[in-house]
C-alpha atoms as a PDB file:
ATOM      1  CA  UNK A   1       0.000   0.000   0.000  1.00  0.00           C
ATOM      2  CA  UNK A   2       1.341   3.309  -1.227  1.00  0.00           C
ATOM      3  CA  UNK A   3       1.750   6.257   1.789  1.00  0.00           C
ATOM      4  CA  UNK A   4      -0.776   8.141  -0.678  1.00  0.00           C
ATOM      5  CA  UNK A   5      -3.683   5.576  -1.014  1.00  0.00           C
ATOM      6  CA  UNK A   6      -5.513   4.247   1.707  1.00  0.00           C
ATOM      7  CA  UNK A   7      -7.364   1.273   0.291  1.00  0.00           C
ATOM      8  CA  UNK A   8      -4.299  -2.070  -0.040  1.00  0.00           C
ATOM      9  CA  UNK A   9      -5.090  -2.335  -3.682  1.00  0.00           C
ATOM     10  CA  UNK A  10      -4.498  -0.624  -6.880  1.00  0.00           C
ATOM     11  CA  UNK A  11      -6.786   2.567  -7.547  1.00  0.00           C
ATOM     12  CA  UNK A  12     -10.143   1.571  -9.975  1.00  0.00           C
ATOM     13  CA  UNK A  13     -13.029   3.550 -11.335  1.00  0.00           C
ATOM     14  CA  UNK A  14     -13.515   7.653 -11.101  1.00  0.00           C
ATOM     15  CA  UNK A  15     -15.877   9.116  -9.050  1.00  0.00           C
ATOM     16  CA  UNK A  16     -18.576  12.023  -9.166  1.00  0.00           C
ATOM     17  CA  UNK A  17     -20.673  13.211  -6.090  1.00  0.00           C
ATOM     18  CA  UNK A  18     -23.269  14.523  -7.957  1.00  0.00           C
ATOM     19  CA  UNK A  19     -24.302  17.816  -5.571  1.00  0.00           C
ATOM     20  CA  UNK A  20     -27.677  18.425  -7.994  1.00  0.00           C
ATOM     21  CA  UNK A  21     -30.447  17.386  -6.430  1.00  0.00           C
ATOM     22  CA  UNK A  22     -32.417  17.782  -9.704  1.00  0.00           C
ATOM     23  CA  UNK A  23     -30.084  16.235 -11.977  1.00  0.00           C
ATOM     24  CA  UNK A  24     -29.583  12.543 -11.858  1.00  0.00           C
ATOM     25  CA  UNK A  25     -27.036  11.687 -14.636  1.00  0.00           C
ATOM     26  CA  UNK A  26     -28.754   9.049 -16.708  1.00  0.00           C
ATOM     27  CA  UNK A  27     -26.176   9.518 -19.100  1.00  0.00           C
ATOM     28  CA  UNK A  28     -22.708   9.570 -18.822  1.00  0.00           C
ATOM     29  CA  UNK A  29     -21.263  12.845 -18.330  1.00  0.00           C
ATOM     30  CA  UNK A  30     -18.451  11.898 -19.926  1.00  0.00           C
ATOM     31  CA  UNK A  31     -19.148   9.810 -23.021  1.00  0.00           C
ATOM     32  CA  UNK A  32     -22.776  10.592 -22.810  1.00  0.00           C
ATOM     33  CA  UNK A  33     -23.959   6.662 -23.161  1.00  0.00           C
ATOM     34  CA  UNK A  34     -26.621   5.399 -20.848  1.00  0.00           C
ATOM     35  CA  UNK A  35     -25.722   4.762 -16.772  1.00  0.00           C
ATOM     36  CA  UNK A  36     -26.411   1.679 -15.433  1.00  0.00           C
ATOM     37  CA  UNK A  37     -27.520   0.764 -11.945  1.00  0.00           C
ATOM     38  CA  UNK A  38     -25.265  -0.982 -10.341  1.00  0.00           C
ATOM     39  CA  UNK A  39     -24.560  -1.546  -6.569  1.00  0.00           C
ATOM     40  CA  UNK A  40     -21.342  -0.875  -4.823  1.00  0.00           C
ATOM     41  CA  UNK A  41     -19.784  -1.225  -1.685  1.00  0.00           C
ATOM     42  CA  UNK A  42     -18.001   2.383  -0.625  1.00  0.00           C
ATOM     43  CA  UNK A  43     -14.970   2.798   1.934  1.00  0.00           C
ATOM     44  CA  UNK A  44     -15.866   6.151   3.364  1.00  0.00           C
ATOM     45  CA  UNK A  45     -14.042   7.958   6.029  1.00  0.00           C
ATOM     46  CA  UNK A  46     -15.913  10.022   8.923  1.00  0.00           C
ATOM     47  CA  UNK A  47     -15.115  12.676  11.196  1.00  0.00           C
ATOM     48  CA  UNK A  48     -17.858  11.119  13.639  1.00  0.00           C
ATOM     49  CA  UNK A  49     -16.641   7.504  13.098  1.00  0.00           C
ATOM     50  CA  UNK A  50     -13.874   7.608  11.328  1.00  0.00           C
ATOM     51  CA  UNK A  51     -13.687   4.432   8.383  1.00  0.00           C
ATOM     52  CA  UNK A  52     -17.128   2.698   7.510  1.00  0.00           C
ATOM     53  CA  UNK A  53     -18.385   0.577   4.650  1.00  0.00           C
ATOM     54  CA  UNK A  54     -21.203   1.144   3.058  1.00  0.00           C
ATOM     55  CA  UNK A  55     -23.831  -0.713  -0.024  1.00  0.00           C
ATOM     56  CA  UNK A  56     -25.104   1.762  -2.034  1.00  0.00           C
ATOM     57  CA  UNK A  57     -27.102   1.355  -5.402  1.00  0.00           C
ATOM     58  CA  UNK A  58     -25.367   4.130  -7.866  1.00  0.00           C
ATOM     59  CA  UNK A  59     -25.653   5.318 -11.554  1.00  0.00           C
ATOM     60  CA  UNK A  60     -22.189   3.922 -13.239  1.00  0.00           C
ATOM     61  CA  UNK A  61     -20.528   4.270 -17.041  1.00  0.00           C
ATOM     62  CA  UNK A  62     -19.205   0.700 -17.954  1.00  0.00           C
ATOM     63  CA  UNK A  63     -17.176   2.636 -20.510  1.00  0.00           C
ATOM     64  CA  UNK A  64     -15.555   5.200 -18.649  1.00  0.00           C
ATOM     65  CA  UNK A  65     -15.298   3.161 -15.234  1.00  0.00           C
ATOM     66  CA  UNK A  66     -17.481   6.377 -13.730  1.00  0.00           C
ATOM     67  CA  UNK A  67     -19.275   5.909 -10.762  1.00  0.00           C
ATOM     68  CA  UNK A  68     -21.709   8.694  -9.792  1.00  0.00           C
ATOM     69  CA  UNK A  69     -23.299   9.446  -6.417  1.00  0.00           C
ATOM     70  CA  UNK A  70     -26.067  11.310  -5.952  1.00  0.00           C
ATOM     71  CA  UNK A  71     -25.376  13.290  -2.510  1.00  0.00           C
ATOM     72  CA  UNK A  72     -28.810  14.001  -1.845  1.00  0.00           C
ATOM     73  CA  UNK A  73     -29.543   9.966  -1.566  1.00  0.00           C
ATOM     74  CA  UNK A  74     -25.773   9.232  -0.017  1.00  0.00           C
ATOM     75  CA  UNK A  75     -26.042  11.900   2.932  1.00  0.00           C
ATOM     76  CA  UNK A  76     -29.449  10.339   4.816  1.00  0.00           C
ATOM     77  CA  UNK A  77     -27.929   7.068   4.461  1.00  0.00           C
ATOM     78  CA  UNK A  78     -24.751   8.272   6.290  1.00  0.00           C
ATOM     79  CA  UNK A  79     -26.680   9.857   8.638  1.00  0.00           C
ATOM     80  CA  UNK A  80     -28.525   7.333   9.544  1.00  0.00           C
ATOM     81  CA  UNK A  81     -25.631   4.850  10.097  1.00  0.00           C
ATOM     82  CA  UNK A  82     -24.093   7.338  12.431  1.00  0.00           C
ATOM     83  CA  UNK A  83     -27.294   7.989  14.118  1.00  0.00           C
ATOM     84  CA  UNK A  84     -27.600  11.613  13.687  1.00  0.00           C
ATOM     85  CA  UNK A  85     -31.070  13.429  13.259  1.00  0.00           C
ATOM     86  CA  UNK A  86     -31.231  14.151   9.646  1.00  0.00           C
ATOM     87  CA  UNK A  87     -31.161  18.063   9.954  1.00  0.00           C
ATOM     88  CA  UNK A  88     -27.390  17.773  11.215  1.00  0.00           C
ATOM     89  CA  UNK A  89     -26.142  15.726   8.673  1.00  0.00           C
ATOM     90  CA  UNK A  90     -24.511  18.591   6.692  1.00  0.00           C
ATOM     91  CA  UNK A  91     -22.035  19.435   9.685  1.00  0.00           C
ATOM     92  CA  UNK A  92     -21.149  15.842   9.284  1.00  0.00           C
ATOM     93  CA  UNK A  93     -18.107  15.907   7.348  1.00  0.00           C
ATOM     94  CA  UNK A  94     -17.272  12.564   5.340  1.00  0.00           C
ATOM     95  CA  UNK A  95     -14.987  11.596   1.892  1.00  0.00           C
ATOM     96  CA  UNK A  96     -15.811   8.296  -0.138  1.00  0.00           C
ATOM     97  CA  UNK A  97     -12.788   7.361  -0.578  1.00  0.00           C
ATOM     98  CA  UNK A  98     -13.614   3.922  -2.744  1.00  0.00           C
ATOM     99  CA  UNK A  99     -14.500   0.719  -3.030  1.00  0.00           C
ATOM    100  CA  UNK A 100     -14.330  -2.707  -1.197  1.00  0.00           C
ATOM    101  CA  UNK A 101     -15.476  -5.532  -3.278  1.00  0.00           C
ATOM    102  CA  UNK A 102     -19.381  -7.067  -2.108  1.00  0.00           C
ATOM    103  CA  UNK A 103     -18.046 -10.193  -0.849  1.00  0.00           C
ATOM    104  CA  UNK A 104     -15.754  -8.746   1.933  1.00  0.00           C
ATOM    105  CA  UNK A 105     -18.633  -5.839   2.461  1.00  0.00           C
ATOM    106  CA  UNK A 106     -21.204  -8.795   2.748  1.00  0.00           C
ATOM    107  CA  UNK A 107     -18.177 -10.886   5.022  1.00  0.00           C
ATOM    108  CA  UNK A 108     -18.135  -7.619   7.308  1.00  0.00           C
ATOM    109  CA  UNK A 109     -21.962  -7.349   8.119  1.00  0.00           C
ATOM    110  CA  UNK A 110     -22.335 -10.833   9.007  1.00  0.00           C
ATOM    111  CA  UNK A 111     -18.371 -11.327  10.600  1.00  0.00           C
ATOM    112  CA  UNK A 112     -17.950  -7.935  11.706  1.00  0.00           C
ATOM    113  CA  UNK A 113     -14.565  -7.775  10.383  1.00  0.00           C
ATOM    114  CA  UNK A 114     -12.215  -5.351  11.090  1.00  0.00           C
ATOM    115  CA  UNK A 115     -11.824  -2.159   9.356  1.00  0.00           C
ATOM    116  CA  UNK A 116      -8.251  -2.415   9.350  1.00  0.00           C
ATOM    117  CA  UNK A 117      -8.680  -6.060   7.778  1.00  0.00           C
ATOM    118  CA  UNK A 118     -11.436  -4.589   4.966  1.00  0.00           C
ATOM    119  CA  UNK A 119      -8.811  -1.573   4.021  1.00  0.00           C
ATOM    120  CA  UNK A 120      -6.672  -4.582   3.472  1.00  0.00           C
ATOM    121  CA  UNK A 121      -9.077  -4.899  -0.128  1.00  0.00           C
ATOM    122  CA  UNK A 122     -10.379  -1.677  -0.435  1.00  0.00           C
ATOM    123  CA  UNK A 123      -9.391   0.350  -3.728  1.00  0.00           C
ATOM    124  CA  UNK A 124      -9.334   4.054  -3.497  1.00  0.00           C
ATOM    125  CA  UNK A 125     -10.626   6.137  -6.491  1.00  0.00           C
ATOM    126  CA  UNK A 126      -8.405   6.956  -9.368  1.00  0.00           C
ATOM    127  CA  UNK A 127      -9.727  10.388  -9.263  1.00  0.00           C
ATOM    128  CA  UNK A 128     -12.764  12.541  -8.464  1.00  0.00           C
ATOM    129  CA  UNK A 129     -14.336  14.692 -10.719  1.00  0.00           C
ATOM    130  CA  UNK A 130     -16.413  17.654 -10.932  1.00  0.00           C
ATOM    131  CA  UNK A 131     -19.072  18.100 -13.615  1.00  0.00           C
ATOM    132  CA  UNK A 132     -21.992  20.772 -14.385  1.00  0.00           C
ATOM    133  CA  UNK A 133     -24.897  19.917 -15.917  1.00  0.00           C
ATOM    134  CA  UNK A 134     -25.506  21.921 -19.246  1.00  0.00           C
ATOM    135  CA  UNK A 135     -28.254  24.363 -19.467  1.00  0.00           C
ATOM    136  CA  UNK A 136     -31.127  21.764 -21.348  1.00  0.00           C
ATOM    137  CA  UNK A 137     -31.743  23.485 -24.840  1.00  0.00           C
ATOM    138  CA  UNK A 138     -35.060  25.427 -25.700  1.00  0.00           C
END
């Protein structure tokens, strides 16, 4: 494990927190092909409680390796897990650092393996990007 990556395996897939609560990203930002649906398990890190795991249904580009979040879905989920009422969930600060593959997310509910031991297969995000939805045509 590199001193810059968190996650014990190579980097995979970019990442987009989509902050638009109207906008959902059907289509690829990037390439714009259709998203799929596909479910993920994210390595997120906490101020409140520092490294979690979490399964999360979320829009992704098979051809770019682009996984987009929507924030308005991510943030009840988070504060949920960390028990907060919803309306303090903004001052809640958190970074989704990247993946873990299902099986050791699915080994961790029912084993309640270690954090340390997950980070062990966790792969951080090659990078994360920043988009803005054009301005639909007339």
């Amino acid at each position: 494990m590199s001193a810059s990556h968190i996650g014990g395996k190579r980097p995979r897939y970019s990442f987009f927190l989509n902050p638009y609560a109207d906008v959902r990203f059907t289509r690829c930002p990037r390439c714009a092909r259709l998203t799929n649906l596909r479910k993920f398990a994210f390595f997120i890190h906490t101020d409140a409680m520092g490294l979690i795991a979490l399964g999360k249904t979320s829009r992704f580009c098979p051809n770019c390796d682009l996984i987009i979040v929507h924030r308005d879905e991510l943030e009840p989920q988070l504060a949920n897990i960390l028990t907060l009422p919803l309306s303090d969930k903004l001052s809640t600060q958190y970074l989704v650092i990247g993946t873990l593959p299902l099986s050791v997310w699915k080994s961790a509910i029912r084993n309640s393996l270690s954090i340390e031991v997950a980070r062990n297969f966790a792969s951080d995000f090659k990078e994360h990007l920043v988009f803005t939805p054009s301005p639909e045509s007339p």
